[in-house]
PDB file of N, CA and C in Angstrom:
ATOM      1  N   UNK A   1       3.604  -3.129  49.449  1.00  0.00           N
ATOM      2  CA  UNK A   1       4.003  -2.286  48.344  1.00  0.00           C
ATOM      3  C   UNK A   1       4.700  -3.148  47.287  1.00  0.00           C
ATOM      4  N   UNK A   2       4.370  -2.879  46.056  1.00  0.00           N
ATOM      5  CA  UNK A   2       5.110  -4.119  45.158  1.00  0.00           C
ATOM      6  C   UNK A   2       6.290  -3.261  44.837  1.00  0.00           C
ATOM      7  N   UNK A   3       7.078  -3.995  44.138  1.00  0.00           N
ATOM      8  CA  UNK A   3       8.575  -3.760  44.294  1.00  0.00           C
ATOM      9  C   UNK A   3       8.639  -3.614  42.402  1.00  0.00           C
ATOM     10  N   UNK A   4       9.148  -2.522  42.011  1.00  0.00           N
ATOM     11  CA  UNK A   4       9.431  -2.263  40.938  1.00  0.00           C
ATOM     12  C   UNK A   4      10.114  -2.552  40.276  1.00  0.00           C
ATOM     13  N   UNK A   5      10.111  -3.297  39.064  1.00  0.00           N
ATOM     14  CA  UNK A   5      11.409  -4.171  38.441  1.00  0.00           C
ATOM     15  C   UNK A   5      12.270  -2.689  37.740  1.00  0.00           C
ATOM     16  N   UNK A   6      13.657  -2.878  38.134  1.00  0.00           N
ATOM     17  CA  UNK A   6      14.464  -2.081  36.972  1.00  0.00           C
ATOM     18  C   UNK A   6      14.061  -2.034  35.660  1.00  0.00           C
ATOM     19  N   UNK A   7      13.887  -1.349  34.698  1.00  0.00           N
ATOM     20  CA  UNK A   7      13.629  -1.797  33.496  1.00  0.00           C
ATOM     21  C   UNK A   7      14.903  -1.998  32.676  1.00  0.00           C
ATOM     22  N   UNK A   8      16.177  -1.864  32.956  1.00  0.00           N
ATOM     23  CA  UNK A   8      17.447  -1.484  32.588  1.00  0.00           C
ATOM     24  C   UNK A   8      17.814  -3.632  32.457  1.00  0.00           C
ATOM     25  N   UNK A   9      17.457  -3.989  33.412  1.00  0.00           N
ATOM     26  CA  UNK A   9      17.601  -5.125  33.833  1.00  0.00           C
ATOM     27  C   UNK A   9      16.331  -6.199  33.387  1.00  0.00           C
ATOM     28  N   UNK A  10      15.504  -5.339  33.796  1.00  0.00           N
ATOM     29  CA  UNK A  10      14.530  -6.351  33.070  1.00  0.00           C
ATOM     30  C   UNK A  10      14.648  -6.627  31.497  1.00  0.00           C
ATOM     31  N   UNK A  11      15.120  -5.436  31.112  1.00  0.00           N
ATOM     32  CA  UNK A  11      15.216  -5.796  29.588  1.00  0.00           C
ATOM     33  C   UNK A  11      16.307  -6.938  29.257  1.00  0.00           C
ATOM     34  N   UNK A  12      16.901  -7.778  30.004  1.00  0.00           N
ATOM     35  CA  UNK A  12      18.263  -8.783  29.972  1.00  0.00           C
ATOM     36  C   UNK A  12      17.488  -9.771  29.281  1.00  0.00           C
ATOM     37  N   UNK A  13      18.200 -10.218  28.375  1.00  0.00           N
ATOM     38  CA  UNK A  13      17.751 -11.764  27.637  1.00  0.00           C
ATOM     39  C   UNK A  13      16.891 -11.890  27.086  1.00  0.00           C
ATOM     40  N   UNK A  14      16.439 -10.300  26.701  1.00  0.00           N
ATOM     41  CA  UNK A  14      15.162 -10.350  25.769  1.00  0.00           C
ATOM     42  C   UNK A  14      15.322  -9.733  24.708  1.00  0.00           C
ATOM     43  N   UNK A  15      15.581 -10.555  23.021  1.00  0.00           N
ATOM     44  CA  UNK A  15      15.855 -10.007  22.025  1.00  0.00           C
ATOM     45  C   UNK A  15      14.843  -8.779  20.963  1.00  0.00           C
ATOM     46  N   UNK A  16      15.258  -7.603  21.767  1.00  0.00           N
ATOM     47  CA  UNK A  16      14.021  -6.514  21.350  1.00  0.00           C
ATOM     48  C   UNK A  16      14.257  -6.069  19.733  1.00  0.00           C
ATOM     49  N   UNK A  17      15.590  -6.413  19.606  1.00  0.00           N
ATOM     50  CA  UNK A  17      16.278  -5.883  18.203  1.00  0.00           C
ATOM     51  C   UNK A  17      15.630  -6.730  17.028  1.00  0.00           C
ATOM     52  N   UNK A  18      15.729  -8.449  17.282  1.00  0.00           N
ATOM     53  CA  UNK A  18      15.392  -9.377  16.875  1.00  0.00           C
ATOM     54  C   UNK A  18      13.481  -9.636  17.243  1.00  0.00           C
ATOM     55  N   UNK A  19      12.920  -9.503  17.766  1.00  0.00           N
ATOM     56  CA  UNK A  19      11.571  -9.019  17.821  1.00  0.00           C
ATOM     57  C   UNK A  19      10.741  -8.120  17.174  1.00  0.00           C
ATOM     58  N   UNK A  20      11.792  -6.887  17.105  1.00  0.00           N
ATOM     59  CA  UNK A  20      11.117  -5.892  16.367  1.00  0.00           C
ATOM     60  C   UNK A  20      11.766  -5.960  14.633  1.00  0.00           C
ATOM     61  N   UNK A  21      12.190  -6.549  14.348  1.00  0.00           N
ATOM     62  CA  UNK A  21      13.043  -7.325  12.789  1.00  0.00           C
ATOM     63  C   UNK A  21      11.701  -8.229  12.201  1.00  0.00           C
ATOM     64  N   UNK A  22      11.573  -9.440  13.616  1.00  0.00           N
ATOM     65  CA  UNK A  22      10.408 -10.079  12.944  1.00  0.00           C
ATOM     66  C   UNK A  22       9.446  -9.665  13.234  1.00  0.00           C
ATOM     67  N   UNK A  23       8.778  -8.470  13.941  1.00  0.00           N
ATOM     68  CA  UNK A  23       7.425  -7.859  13.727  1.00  0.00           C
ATOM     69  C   UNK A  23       7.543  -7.036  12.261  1.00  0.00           C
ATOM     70  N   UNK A  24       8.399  -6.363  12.267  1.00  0.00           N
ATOM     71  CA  UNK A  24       8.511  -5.546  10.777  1.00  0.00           C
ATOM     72  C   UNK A  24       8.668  -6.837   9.572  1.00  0.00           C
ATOM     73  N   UNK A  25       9.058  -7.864   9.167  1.00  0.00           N
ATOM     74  CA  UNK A  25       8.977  -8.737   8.299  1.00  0.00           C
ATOM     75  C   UNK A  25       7.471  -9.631   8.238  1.00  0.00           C
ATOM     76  N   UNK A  26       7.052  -9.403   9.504  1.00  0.00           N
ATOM     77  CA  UNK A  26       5.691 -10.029   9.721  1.00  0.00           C
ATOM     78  C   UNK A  26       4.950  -8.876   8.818  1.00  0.00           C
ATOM     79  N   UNK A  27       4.525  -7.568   9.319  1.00  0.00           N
ATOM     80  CA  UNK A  27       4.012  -6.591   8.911  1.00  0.00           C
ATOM     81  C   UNK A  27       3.873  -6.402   7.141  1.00  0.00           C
ATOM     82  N   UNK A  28       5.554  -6.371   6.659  1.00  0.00           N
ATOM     83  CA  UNK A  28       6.027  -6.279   5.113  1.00  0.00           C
ATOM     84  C   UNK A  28       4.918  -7.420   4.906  1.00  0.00           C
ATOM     85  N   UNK A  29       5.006  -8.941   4.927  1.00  0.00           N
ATOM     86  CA  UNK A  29       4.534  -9.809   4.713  1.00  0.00           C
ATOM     87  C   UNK A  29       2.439  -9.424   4.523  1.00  0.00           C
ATOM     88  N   UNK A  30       2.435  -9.027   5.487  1.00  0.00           N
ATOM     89  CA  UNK A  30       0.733  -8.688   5.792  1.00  0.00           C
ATOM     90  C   UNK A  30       0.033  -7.680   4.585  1.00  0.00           C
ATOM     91  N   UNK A  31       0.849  -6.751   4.859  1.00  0.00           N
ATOM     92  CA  UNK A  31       0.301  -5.701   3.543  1.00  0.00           C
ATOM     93  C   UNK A  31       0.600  -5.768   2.498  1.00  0.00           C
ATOM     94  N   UNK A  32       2.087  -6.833   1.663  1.00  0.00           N
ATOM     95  CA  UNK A  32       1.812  -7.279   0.518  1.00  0.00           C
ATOM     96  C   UNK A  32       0.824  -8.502   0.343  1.00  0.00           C
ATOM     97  N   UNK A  33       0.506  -9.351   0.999  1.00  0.00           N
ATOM     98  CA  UNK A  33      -0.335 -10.455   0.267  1.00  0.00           C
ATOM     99  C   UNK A  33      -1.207  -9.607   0.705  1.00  0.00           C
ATOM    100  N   UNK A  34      -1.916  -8.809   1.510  1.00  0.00           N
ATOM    101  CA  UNK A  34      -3.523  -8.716   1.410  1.00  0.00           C
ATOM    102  C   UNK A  34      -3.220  -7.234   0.150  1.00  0.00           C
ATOM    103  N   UNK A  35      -2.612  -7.140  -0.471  1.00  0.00           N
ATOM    104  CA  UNK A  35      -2.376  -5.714  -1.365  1.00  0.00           C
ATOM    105  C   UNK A  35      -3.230  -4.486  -0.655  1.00  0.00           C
ATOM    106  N   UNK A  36      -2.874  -4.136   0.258  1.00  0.00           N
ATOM    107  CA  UNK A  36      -3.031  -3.159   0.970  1.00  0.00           C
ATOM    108  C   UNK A  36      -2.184  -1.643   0.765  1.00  0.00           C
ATOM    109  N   UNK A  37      -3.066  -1.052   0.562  1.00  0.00           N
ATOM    110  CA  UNK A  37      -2.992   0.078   0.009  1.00  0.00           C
ATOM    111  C   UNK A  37      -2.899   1.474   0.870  1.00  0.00           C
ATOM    112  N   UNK A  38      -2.234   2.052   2.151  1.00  0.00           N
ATOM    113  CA  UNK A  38      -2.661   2.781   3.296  1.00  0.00           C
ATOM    114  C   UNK A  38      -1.502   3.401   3.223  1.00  0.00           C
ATOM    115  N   UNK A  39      -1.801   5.249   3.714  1.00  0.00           N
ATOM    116  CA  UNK A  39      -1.272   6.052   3.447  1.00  0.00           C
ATOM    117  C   UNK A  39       0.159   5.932   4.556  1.00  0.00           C
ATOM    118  N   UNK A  40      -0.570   5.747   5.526  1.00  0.00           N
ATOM    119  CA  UNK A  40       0.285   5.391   6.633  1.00  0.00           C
ATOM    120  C   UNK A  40       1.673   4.324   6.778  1.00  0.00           C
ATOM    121  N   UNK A  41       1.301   3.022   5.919  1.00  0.00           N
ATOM    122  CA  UNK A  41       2.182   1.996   5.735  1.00  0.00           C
ATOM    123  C   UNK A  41       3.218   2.985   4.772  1.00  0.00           C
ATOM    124  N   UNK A  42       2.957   3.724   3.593  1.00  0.00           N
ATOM    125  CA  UNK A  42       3.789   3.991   2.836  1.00  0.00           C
ATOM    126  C   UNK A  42       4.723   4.874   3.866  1.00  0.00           C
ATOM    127  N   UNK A  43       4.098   5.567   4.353  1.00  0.00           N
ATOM    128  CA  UNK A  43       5.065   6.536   5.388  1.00  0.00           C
ATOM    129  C   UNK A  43       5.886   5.676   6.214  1.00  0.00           C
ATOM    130  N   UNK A  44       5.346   4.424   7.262  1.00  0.00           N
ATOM    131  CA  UNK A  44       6.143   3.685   7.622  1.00  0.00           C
ATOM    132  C   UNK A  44       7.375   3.442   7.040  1.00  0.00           C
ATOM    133  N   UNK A  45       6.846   2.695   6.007  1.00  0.00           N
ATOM    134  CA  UNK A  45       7.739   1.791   5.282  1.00  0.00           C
ATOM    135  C   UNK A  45       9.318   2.908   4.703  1.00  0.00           C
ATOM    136  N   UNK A  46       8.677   3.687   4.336  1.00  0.00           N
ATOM    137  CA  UNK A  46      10.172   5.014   3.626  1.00  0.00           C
ATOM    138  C   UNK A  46      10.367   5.220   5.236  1.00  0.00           C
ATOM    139  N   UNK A  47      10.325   5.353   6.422  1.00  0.00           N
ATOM    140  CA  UNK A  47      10.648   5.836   7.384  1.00  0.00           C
ATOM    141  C   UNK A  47      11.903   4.567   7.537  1.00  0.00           C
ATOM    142  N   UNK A  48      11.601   3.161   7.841  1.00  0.00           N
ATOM    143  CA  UNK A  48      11.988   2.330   8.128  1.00  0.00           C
ATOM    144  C   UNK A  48      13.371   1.634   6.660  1.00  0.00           C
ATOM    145  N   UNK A  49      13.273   2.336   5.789  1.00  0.00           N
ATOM    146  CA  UNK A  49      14.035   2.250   4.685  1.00  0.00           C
ATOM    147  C   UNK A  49      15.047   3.419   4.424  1.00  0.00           C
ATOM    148  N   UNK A  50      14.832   4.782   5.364  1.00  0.00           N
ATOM    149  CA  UNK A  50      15.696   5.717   5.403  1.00  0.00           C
ATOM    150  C   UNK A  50      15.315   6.419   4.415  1.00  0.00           C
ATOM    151  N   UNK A  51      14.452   6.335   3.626  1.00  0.00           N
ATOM    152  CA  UNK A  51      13.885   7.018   2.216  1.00  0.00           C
ATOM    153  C   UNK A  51      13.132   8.285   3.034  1.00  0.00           C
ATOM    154  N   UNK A  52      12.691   8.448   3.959  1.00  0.00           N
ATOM    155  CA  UNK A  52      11.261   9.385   4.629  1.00  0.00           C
ATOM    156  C   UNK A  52      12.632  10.348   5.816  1.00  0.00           C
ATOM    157  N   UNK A  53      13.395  10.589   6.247  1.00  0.00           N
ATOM    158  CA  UNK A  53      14.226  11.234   7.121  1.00  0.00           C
ATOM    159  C   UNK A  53      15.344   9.697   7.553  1.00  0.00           C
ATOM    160  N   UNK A  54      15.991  10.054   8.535  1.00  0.00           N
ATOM    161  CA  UNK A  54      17.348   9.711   9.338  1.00  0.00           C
ATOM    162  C   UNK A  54      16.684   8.271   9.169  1.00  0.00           C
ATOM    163  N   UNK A  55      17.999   7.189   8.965  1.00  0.00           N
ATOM    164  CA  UNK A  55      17.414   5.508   9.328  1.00  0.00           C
ATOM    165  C   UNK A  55      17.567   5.340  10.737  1.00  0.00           C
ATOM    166  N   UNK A  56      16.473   4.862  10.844  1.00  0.00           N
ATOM    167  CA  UNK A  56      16.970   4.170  12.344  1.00  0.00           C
ATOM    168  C   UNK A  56      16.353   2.899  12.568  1.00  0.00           C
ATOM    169  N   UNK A  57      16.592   2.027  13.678  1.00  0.00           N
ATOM    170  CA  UNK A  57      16.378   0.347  13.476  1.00  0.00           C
ATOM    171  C   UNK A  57      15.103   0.237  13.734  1.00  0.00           C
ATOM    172  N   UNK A  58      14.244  -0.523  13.459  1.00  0.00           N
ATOM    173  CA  UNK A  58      13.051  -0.778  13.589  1.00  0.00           C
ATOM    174  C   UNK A  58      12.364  -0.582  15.112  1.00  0.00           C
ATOM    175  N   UNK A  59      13.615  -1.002  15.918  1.00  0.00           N
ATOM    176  CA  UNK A  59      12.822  -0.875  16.682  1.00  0.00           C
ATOM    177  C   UNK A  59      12.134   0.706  17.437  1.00  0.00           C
ATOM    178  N   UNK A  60      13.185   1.442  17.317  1.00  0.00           N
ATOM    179  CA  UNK A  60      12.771   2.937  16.928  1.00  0.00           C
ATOM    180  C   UNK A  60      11.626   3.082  16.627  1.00  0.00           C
ATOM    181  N   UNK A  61      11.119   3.425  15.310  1.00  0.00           N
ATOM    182  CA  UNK A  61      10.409   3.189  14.772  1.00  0.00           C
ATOM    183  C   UNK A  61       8.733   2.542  15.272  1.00  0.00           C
ATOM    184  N   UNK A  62       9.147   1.700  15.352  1.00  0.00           N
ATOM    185  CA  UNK A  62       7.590   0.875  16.080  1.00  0.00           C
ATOM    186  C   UNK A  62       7.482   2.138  17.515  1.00  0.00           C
ATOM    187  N   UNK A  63       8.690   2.052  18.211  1.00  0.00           N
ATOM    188  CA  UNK A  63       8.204   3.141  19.343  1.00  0.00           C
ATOM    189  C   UNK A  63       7.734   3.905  19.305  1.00  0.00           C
ATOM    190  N   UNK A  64       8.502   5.125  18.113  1.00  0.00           N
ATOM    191  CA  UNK A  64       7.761   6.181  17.646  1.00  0.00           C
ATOM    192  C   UNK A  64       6.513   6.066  16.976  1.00  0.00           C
ATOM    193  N   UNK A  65       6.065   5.051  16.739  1.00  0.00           N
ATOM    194  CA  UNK A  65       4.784   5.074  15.630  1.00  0.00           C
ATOM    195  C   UNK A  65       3.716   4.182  16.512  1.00  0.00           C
ATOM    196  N   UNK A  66       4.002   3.532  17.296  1.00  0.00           N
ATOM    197  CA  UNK A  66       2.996   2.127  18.590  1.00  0.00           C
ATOM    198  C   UNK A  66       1.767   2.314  18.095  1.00  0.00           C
ATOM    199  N   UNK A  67       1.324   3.608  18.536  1.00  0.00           N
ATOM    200  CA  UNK A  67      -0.466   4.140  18.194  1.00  0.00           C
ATOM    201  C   UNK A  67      -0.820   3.886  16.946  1.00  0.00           C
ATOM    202  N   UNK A  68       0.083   4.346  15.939  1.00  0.00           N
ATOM    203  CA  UNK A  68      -0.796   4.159  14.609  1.00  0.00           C
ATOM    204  C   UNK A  68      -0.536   3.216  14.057  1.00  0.00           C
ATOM    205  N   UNK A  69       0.669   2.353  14.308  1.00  0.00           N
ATOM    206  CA  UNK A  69       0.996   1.042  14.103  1.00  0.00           C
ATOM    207  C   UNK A  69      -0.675  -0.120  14.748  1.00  0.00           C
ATOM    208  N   UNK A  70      -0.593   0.311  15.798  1.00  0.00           N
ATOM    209  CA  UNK A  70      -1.471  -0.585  16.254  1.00  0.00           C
ATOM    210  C   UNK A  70      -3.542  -0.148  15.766  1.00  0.00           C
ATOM    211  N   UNK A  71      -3.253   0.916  15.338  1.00  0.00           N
ATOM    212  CA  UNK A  71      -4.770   1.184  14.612  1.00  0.00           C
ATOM    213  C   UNK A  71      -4.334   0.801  13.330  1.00  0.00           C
ATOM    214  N   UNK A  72      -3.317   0.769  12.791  1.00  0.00           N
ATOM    215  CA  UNK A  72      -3.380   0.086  11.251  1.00  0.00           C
ATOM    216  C   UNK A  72      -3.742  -1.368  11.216  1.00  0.00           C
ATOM    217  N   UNK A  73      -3.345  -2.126  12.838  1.00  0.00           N
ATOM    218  CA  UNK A  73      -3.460  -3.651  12.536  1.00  0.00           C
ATOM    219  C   UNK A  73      -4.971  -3.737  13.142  1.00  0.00           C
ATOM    220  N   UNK A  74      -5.744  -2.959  13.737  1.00  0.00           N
ATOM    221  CA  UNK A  74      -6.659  -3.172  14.464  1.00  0.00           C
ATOM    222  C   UNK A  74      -8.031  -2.997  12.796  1.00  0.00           C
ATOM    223  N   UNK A  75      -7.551  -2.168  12.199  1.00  0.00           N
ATOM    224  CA  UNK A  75      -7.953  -1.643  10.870  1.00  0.00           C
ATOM    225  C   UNK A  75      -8.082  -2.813   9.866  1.00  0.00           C
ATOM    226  N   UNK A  76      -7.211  -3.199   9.525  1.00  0.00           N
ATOM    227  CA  UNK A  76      -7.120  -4.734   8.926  1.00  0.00           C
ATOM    228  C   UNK A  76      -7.119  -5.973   9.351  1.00  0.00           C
ATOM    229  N   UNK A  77      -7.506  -6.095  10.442  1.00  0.00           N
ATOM    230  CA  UNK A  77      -7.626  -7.301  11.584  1.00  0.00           C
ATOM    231  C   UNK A  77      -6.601  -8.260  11.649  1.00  0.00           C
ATOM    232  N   UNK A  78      -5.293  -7.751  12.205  1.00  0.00           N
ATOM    233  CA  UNK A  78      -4.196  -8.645  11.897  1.00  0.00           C
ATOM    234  C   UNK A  78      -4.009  -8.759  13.516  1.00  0.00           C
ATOM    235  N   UNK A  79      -4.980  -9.600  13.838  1.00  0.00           N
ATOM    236  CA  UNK A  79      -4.692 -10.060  15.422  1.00  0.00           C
ATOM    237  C   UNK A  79      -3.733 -10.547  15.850  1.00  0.00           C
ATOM    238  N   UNK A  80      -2.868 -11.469  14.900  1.00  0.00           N
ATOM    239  CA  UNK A  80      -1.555 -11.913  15.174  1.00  0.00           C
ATOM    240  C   UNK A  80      -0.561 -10.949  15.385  1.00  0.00           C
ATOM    241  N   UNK A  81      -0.539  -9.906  14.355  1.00  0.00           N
ATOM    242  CA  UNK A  81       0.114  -8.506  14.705  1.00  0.00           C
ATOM    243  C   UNK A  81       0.314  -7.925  16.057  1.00  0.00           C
ATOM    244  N   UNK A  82      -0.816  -7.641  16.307  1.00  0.00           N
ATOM    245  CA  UNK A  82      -1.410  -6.959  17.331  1.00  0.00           C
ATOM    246  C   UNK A  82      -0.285  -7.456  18.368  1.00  0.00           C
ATOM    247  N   UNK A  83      -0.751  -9.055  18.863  1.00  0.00           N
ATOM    248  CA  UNK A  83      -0.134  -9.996  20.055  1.00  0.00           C
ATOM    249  C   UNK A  83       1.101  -9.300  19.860  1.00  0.00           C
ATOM    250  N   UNK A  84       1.697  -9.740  18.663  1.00  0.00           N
ATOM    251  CA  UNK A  84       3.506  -9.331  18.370  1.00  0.00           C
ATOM    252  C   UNK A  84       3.518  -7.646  18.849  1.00  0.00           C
ATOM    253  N   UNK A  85       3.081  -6.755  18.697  1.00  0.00           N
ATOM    254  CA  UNK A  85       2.830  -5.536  19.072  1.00  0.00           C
ATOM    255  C   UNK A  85       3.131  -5.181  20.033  1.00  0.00           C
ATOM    256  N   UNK A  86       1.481  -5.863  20.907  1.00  0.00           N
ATOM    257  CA  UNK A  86       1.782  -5.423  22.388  1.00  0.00           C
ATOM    258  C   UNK A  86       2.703  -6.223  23.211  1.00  0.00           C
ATOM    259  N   UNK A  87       3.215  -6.997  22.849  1.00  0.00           N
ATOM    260  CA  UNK A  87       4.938  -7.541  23.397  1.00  0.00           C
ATOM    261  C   UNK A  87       5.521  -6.922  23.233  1.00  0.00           C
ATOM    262  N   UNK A  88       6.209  -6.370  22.301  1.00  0.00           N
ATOM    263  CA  UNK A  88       7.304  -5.394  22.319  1.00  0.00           C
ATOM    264  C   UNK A  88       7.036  -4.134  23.205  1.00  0.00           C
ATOM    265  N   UNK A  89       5.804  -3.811  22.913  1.00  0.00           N
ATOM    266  CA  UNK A  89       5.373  -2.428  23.867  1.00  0.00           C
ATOM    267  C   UNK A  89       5.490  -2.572  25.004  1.00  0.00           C
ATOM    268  N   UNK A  90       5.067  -3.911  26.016  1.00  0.00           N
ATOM    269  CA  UNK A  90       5.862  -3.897  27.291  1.00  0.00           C
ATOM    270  C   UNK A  90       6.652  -4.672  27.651  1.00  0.00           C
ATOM    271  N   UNK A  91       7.601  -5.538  26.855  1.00  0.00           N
ATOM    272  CA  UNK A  91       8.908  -5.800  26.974  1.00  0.00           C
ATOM    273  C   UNK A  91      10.007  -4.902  26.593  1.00  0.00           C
ATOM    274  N   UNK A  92       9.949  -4.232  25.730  1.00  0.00           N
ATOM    275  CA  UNK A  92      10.837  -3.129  24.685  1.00  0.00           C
ATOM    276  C   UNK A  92      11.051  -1.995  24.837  1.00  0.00           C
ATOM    277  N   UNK A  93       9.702  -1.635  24.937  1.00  0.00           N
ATOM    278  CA  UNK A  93       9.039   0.265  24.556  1.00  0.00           C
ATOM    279  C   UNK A  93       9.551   1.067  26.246  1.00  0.00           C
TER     280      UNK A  93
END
């Protein structure tokens, strides 16, 4: 039987705050140089700026949004994204 890691513990020494800072600066970065235009990023983006309801830290955010976060990068082929993505999703999420 495999033995289940705590996740309380597993999360030790892993900067999720600082991960999900530079996935969101990665992201900002992606959709201004390719001038990307998506209904979805704008919603992100006022969500993540406190402009769209309550602020909360990014990493929030990516949790609440994972799915469409990750069809927006799958959409514009930001494979590097993606990698950064699904790290946080099972280190973080």
């Amino acid at each position: 039987m495999l033995e289940r890691p705590d996740r309380y513990i597993s999360f030790r020494d892993i900067d999720c705050d600082g991960n999900a800072e530079r996935f969101v600066t990665a992201l900002r970065t992606a959709m201004r140089t390719g001038e990307r235009d998506d209904p979805f990023w704008s919603y992100f983006e006022a969500k993540l700026e406190g402009r769209n309801g309550p602020k909360h830290d990014a990493l929030y955010h990516i949790h609440c949004h994972i799915n469409h976060l990750r069809e927006l990068l799958e959409r514009w082929n930001e494979a590097e994204l993606e990698i950064m993505l699904e790290a946080l999703e099972v280190e973080c999420c």
